[in-house]
N, C-alpha and C. Protein backbone atom coordinates (compact mmCIF):
# COMPACT_ATOMS: atom_id res chain seq x y z
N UNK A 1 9.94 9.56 14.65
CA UNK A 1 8.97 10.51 14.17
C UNK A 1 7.77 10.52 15.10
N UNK A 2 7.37 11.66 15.18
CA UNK A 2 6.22 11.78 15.85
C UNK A 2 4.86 11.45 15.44
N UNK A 3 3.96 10.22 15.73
CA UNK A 3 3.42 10.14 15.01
C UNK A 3 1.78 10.39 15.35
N UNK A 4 1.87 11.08 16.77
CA UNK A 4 0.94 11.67 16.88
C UNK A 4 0.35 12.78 16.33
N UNK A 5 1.55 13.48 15.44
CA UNK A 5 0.74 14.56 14.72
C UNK A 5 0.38 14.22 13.41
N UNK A 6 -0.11 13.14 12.92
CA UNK A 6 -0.47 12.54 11.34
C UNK A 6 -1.88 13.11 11.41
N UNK A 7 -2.41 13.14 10.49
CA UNK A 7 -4.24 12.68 10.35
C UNK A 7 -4.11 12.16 9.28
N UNK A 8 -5.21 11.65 9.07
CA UNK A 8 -5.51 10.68 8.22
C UNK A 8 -7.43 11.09 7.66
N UNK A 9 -6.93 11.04 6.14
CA UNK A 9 -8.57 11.47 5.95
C UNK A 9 -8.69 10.56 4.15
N UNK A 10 -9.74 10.42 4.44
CA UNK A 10 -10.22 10.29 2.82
C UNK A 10 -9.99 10.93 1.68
N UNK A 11 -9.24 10.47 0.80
CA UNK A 11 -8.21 10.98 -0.82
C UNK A 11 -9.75 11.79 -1.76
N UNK A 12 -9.66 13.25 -2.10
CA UNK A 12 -10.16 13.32 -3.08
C UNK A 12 -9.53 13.49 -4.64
N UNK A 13 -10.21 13.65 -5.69
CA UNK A 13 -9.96 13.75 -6.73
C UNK A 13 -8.72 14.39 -6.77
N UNK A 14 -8.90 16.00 -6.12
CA UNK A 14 -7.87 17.26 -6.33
C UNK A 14 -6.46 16.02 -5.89
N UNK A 15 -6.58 15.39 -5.21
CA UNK A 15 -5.14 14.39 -4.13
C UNK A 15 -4.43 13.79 -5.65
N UNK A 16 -5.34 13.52 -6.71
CA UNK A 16 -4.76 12.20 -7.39
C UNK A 16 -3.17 12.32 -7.73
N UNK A 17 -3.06 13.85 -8.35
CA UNK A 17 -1.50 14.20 -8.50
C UNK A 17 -0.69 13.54 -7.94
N UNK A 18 -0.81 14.16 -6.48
CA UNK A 18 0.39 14.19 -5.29
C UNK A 18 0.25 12.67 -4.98
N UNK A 19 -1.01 11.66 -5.19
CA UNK A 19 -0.82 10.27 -4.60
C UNK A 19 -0.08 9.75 -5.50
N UNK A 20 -0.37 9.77 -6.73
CA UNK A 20 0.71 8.89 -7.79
C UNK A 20 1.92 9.21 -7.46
N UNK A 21 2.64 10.85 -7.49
CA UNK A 21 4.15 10.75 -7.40
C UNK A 21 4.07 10.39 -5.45
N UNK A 22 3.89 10.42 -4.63
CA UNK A 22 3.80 9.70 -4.14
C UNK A 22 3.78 8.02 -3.75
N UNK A 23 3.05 7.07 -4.86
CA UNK A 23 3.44 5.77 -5.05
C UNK A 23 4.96 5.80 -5.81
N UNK A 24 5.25 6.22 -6.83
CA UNK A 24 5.83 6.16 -7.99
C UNK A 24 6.71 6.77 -6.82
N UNK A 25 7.58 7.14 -5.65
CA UNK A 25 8.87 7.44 -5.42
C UNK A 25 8.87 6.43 -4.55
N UNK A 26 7.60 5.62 -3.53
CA UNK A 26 8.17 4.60 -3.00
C UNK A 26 8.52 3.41 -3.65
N UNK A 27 7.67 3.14 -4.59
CA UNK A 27 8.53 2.05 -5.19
C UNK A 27 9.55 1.74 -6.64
N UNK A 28 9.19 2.92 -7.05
CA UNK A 28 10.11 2.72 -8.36
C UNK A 28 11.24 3.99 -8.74
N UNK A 29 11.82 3.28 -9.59
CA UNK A 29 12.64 4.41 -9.90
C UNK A 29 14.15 4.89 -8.79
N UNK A 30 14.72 5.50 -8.95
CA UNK A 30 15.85 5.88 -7.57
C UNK A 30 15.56 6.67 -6.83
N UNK A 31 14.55 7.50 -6.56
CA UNK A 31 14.60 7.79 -5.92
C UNK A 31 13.95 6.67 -4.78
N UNK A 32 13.29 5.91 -5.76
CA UNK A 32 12.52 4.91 -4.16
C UNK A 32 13.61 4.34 -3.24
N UNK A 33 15.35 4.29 -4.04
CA UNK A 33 15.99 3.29 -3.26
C UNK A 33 16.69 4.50 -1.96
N UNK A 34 15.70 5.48 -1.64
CA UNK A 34 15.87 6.31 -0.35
C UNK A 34 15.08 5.55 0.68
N UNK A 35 14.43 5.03 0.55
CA UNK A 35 13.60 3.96 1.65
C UNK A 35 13.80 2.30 0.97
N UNK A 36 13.35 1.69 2.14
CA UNK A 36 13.49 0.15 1.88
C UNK A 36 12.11 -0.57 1.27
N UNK A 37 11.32 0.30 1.23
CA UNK A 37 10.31 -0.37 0.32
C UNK A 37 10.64 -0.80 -0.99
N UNK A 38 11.24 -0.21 -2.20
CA UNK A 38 11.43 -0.08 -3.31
C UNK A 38 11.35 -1.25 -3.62
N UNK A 39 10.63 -1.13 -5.26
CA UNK A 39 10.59 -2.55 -6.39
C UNK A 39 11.36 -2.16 -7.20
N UNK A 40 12.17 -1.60 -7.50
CA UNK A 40 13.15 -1.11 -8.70
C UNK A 40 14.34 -2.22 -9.03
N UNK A 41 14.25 -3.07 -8.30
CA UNK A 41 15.06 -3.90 -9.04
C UNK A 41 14.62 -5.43 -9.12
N UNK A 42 12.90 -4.89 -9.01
CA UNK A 42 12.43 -6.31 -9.38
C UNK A 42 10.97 -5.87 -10.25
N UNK A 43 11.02 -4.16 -10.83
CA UNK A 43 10.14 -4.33 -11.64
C UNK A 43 10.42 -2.47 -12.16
N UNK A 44 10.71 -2.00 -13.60
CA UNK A 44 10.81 -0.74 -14.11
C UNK A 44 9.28 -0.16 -14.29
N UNK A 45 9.54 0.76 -14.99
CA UNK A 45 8.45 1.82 -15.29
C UNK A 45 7.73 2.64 -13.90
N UNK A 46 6.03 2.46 -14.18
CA UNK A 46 5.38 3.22 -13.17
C UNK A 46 4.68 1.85 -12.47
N UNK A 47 4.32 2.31 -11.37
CA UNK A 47 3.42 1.34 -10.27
C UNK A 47 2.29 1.61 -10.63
N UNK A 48 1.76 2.55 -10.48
CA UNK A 48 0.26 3.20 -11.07
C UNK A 48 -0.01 4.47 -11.62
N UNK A 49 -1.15 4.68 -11.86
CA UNK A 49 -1.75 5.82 -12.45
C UNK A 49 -2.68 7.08 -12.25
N UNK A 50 -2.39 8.03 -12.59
CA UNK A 50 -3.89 8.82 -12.34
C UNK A 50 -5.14 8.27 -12.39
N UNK A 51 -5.34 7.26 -13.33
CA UNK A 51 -6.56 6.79 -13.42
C UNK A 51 -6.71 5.59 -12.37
N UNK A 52 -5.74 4.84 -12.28
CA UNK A 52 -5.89 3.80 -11.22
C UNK A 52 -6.29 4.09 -10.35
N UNK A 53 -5.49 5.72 -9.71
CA UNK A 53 -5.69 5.69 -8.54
C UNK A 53 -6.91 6.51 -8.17
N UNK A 54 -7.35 7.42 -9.34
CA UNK A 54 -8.83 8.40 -9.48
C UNK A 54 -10.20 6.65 -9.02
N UNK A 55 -9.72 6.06 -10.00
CA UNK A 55 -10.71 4.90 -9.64
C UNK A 55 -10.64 4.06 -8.22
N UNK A 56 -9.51 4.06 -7.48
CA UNK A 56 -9.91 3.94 -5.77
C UNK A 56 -10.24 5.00 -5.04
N UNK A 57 -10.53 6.39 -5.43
CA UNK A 57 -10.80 7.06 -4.73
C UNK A 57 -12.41 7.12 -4.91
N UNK A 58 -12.64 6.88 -6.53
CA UNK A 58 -14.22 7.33 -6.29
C UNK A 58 -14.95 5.99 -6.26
N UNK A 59 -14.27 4.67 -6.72
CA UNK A 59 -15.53 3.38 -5.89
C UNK A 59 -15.87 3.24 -5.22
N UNK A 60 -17.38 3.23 -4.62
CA UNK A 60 -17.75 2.81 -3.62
C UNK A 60 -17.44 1.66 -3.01
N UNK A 61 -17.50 1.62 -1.95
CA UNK A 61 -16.84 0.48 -0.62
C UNK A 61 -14.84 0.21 -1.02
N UNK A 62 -14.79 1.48 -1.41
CA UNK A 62 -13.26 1.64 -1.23
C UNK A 62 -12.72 3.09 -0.91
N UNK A 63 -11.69 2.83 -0.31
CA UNK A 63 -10.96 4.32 -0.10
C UNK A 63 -9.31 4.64 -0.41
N UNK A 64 -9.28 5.48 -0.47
CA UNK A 64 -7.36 5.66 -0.13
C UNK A 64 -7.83 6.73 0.75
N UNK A 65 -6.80 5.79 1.85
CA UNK A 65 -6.33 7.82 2.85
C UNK A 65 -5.32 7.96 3.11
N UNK A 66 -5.70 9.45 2.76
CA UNK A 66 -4.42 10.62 2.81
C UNK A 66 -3.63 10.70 4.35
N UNK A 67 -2.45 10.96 4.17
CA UNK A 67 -1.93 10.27 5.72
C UNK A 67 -1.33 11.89 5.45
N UNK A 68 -1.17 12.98 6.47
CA UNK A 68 -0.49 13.98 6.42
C UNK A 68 0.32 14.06 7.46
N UNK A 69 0.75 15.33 7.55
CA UNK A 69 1.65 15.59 8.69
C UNK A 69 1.73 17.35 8.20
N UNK A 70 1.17 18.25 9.11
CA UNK A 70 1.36 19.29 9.00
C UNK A 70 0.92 20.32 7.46
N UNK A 71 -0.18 19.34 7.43
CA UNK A 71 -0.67 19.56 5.70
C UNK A 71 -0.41 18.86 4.99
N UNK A 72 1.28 18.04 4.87
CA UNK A 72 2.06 18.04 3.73
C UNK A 72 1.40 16.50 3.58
N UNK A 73 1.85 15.84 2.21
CA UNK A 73 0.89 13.99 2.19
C UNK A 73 2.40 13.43 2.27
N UNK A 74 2.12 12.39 3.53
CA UNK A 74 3.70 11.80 3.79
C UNK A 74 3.32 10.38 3.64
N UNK A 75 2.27 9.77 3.25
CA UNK A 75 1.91 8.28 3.30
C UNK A 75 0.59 8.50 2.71
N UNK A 76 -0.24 7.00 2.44
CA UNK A 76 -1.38 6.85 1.77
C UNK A 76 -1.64 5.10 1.53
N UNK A 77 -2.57 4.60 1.97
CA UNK A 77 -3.12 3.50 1.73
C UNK A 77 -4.51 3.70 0.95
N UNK A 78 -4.73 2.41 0.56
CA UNK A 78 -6.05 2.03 0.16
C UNK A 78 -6.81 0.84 0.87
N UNK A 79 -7.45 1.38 1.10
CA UNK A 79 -9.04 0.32 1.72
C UNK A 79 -9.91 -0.26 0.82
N UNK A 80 -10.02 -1.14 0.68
CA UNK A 80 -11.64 -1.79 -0.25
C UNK A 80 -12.24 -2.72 0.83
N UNK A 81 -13.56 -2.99 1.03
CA UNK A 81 -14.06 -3.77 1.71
C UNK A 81 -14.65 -4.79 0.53
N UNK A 82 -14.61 -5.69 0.96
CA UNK A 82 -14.59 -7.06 -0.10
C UNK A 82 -15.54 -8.06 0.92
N UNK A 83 -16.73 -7.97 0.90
CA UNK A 83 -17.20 -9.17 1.86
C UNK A 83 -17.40 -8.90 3.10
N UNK A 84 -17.18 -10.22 3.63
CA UNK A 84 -16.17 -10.25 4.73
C UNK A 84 -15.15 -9.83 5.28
N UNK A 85 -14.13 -9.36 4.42
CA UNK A 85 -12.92 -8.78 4.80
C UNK A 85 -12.38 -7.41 4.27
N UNK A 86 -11.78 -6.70 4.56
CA UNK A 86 -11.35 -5.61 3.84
C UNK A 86 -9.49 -5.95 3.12
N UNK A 87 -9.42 -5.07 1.64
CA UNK A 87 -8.23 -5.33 1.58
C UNK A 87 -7.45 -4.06 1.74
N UNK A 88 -6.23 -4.25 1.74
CA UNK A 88 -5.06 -3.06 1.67
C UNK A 88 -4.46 -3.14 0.90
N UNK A 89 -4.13 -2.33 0.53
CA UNK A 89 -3.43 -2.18 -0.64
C UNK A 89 -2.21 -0.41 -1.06
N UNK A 90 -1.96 -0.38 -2.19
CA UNK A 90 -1.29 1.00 -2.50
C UNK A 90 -0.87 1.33 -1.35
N UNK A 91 0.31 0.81 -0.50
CA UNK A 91 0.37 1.32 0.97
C UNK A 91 2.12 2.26 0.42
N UNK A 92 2.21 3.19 0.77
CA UNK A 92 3.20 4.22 0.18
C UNK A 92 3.34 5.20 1.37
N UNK A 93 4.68 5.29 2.11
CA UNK A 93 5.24 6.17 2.88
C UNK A 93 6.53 7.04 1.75
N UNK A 94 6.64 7.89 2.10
CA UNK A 94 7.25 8.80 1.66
C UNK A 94 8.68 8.44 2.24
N UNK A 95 9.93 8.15 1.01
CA UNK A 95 10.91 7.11 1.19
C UNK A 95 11.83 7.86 2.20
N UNK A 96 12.03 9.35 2.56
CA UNK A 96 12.87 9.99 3.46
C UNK A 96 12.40 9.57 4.97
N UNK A 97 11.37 8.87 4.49
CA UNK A 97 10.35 9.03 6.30
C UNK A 97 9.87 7.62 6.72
N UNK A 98 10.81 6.71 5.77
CA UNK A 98 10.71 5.18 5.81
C UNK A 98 11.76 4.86 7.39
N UNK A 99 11.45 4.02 7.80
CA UNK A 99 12.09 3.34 9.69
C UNK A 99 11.65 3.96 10.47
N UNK A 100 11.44 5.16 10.60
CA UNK A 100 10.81 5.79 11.87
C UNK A 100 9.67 5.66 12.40
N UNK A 101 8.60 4.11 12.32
CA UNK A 101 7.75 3.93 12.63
C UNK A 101 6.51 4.80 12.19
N UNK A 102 6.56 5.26 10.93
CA UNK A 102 5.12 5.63 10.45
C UNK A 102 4.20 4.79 9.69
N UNK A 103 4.99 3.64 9.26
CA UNK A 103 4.01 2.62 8.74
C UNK A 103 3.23 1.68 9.68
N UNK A 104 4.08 1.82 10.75
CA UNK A 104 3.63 0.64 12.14
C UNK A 104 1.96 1.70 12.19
N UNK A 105 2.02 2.73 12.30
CA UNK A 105 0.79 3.62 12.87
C UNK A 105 0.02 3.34 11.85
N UNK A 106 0.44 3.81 10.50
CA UNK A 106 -0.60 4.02 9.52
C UNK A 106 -1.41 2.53 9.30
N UNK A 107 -0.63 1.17 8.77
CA UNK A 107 -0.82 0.51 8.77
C UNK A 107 -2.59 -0.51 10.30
N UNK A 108 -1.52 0.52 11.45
CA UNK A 108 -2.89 0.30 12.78
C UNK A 108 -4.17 0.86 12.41
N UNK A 109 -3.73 2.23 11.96
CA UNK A 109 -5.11 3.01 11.23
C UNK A 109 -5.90 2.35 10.38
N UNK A 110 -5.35 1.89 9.52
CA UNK A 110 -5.60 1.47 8.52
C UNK A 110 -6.88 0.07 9.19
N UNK A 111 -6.67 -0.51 9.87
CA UNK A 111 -7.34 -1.84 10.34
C UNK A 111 -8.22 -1.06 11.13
N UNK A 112 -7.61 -0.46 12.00
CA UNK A 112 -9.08 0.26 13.04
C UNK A 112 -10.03 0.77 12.27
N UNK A 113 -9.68 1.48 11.13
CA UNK A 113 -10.26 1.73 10.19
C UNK A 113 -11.57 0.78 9.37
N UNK A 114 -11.02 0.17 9.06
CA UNK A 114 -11.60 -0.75 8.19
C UNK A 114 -12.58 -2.05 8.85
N UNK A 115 -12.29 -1.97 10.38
CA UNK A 115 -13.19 -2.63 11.26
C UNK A 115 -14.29 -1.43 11.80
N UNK A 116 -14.41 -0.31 11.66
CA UNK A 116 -15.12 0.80 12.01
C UNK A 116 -16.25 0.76 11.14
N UNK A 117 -15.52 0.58 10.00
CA UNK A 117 -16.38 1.28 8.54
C UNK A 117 -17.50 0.06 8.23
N UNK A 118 -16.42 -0.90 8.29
CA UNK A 118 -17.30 -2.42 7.27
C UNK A 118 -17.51 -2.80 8.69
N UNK A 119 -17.09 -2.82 9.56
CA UNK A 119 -17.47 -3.84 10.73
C UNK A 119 -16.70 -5.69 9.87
N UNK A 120 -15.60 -5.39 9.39
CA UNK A 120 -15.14 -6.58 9.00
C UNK A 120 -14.21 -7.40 9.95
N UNK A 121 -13.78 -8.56 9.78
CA UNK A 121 -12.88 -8.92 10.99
C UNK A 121 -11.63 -9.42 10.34
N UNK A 122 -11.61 -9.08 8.98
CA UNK A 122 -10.44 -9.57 8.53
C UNK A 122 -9.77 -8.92 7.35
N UNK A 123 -8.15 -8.62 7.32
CA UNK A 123 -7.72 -7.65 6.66
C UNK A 123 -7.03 -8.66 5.69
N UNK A 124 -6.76 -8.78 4.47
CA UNK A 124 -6.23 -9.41 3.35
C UNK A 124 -5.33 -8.18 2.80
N UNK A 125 -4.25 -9.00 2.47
CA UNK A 125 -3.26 -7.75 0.94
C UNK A 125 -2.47 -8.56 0.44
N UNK A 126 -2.04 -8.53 -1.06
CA UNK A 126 -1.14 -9.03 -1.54
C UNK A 126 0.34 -8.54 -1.89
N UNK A 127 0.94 -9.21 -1.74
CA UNK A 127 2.74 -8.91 -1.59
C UNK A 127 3.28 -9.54 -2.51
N UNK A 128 4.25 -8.61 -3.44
CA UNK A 128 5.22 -9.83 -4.38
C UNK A 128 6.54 -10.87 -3.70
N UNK A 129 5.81 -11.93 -3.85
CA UNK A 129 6.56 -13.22 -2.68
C UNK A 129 8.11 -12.80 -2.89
N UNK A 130 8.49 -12.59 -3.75
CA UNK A 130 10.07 -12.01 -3.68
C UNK A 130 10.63 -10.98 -2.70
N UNK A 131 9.60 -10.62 -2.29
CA UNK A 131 10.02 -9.04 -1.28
C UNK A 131 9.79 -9.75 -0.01
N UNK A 132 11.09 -11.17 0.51
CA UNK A 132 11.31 -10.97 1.80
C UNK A 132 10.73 -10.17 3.02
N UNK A 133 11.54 -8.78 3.03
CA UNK A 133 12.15 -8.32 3.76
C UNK A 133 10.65 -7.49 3.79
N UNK A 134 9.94 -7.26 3.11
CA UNK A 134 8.53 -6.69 2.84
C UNK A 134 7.68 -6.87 3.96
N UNK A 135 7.80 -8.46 3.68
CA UNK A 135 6.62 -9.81 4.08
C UNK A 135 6.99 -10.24 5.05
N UNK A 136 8.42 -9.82 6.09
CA UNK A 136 8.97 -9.95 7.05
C UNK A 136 8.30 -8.66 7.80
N UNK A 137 8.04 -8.09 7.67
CA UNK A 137 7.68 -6.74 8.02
C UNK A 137 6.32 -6.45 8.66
N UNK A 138 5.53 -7.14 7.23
CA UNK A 138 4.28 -7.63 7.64
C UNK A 138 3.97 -8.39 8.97
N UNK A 139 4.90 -9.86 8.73
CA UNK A 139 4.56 -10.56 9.74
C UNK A 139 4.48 -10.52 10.97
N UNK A 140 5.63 -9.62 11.32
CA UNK A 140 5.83 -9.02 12.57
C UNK A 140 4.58 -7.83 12.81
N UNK A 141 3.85 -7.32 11.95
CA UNK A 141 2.71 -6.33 12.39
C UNK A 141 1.23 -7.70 12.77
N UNK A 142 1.51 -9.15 12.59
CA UNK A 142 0.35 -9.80 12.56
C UNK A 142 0.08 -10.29 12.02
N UNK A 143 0.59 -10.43 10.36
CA UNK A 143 0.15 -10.79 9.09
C UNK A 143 0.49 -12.64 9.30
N UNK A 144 -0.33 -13.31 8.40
CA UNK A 144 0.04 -14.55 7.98
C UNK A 144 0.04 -14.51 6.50
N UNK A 145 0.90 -15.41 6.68
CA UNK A 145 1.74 -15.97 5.10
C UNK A 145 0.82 -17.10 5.17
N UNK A 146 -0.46 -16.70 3.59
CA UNK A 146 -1.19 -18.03 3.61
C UNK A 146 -0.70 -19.08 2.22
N UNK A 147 0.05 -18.87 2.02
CA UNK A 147 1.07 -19.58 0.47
C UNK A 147 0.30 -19.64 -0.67
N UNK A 148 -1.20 -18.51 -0.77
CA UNK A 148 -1.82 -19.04 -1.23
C UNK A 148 -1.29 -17.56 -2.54
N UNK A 149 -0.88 -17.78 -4.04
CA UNK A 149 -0.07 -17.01 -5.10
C UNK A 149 -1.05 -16.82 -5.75
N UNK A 150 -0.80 -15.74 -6.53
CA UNK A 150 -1.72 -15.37 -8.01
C UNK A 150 -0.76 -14.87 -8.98
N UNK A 151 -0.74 -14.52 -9.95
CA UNK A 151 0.24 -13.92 -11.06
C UNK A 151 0.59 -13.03 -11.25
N UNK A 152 1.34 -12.52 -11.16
CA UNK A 152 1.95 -10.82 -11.80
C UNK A 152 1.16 -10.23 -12.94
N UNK A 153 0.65 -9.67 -13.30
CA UNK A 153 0.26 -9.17 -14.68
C UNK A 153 1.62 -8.63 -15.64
N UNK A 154 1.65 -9.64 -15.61
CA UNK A 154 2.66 -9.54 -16.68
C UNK A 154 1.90 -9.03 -18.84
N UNK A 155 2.70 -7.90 -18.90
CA UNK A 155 2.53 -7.50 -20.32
C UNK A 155 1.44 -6.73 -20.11
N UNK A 156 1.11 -6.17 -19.12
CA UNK A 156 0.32 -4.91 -18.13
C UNK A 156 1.20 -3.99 -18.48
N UNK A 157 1.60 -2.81 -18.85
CA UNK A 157 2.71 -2.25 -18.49
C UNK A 157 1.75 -0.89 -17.89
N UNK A 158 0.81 -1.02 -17.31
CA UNK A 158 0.30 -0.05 -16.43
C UNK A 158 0.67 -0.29 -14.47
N UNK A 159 1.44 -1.28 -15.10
CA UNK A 159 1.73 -2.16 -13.30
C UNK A 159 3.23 -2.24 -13.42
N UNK A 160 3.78 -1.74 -14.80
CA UNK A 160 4.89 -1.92 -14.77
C UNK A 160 5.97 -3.15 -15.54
N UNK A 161 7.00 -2.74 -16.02
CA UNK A 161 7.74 -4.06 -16.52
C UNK A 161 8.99 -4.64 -15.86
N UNK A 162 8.34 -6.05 -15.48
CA UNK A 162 9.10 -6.95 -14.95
C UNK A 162 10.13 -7.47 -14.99
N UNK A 163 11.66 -7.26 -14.31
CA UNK A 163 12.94 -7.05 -14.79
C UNK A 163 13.11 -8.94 -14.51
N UNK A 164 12.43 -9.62 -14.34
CA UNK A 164 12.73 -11.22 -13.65
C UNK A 164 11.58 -11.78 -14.40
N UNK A 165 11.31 -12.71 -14.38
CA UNK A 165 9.89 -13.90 -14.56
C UNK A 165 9.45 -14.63 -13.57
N UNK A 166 9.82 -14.36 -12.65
CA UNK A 166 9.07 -15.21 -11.58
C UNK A 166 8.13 -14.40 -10.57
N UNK A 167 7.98 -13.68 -10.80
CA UNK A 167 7.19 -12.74 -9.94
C UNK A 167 5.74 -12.84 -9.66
N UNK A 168 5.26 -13.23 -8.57
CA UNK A 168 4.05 -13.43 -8.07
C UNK A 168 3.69 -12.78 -6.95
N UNK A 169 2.07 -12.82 -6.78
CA UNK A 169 2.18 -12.01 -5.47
C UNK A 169 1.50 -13.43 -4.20
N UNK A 170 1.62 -13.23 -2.98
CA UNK A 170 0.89 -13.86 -1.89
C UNK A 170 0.05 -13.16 -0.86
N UNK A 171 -0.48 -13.92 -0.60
CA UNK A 171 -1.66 -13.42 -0.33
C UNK A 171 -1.36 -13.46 1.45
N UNK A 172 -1.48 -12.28 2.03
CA UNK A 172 -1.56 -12.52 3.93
C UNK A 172 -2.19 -11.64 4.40
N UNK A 173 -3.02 -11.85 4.93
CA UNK A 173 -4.52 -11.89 5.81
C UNK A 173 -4.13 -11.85 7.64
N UNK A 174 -4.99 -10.84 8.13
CA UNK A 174 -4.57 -10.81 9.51
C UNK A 174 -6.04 -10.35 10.59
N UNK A 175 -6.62 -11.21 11.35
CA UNK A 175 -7.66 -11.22 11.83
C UNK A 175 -7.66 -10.20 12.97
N UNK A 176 -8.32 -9.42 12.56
CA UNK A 176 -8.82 -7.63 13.19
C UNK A 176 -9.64 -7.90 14.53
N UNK A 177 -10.45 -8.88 14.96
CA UNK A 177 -11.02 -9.65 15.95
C UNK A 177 -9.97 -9.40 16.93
């Protein structure tokens, strides 16, 4: 894919629609198992919400951006600056347009980004430690695996219900310096 023709801009309100079904096909449900991101067989329901995601668009010292291609929204992250570091998060490519190197870009954006804005030197996100092949993915963009876990929200069912019990997320951090 070509990924010089993306832009990338700041999510408004009017976006919230198209970002949710947007999350909600990369990771859940069947249609997500069209790309290799998918949690569908390590967690049902929805990933997030209109409101979840209305509330990263309008907090201050956070963002989601809209990743396009020719108008259309083919990807979308979220930015928060936290400190010292910024996190990532809600990172969602559009599952037909998963391998062709649009996450390698967005993901770059995403840091150039977030060292522009905050002037931070360090990028944090959390991953559910079960997703290998995820966190393999990561690592190879830079990331470290700091072993350091937190809990699933479990009995959340705005995050979704958990088809396993062991589900945690880890934490890997990658210095933008």
């Amino acid at each position: 894919m070509d990924t010089a023709s993306l832009t990338f801009r700041p999510a408004t309100p009017a976006d919230v629609p198209a970002l949710v079904t947007l999350v909600e096909s990369a990771y859940r449900g069947d249609a997500s198992r069209a790309g290799w991101t998918t949690e569908a067989d390590l967690i049902e329901g929805q990933r997030t919400d209109p409101q979840g995601v209305l509330d990263v668009v309008e907090k201050p010292d956070s963002m989601m951006v809209a990743v396009e291609r020719d108008g259309e929204l083919v990807a979308c992250c979220q930015l928060e600056h936290r400190g010292v570091h910024a996190y990532f998060g809600m990172f969602a490519v559009r599952p037909s347009l998963q391998g062709a190197g649009l996450g390698k870009a967005i993901i770059a954006e995403a840091e150039r980004l977030a060292a522009k804005e905050w002037g931070v030197a360090e990028m944090h996100m959390t991953v559910i430690s079960a997703r290998e092949d995820l966190i393999a993915w990561y690592v190879r963009r830079g990331y470290t695996r700091t072993g350091e876990m937190s809990p699933f929200p479990y009995g959340e069912e705005r995050f979704g219900r958990p088809v396993r019990d062991d589900l945690r997320f880890e934490l890997l951090t990658k210095s933008l310096g």
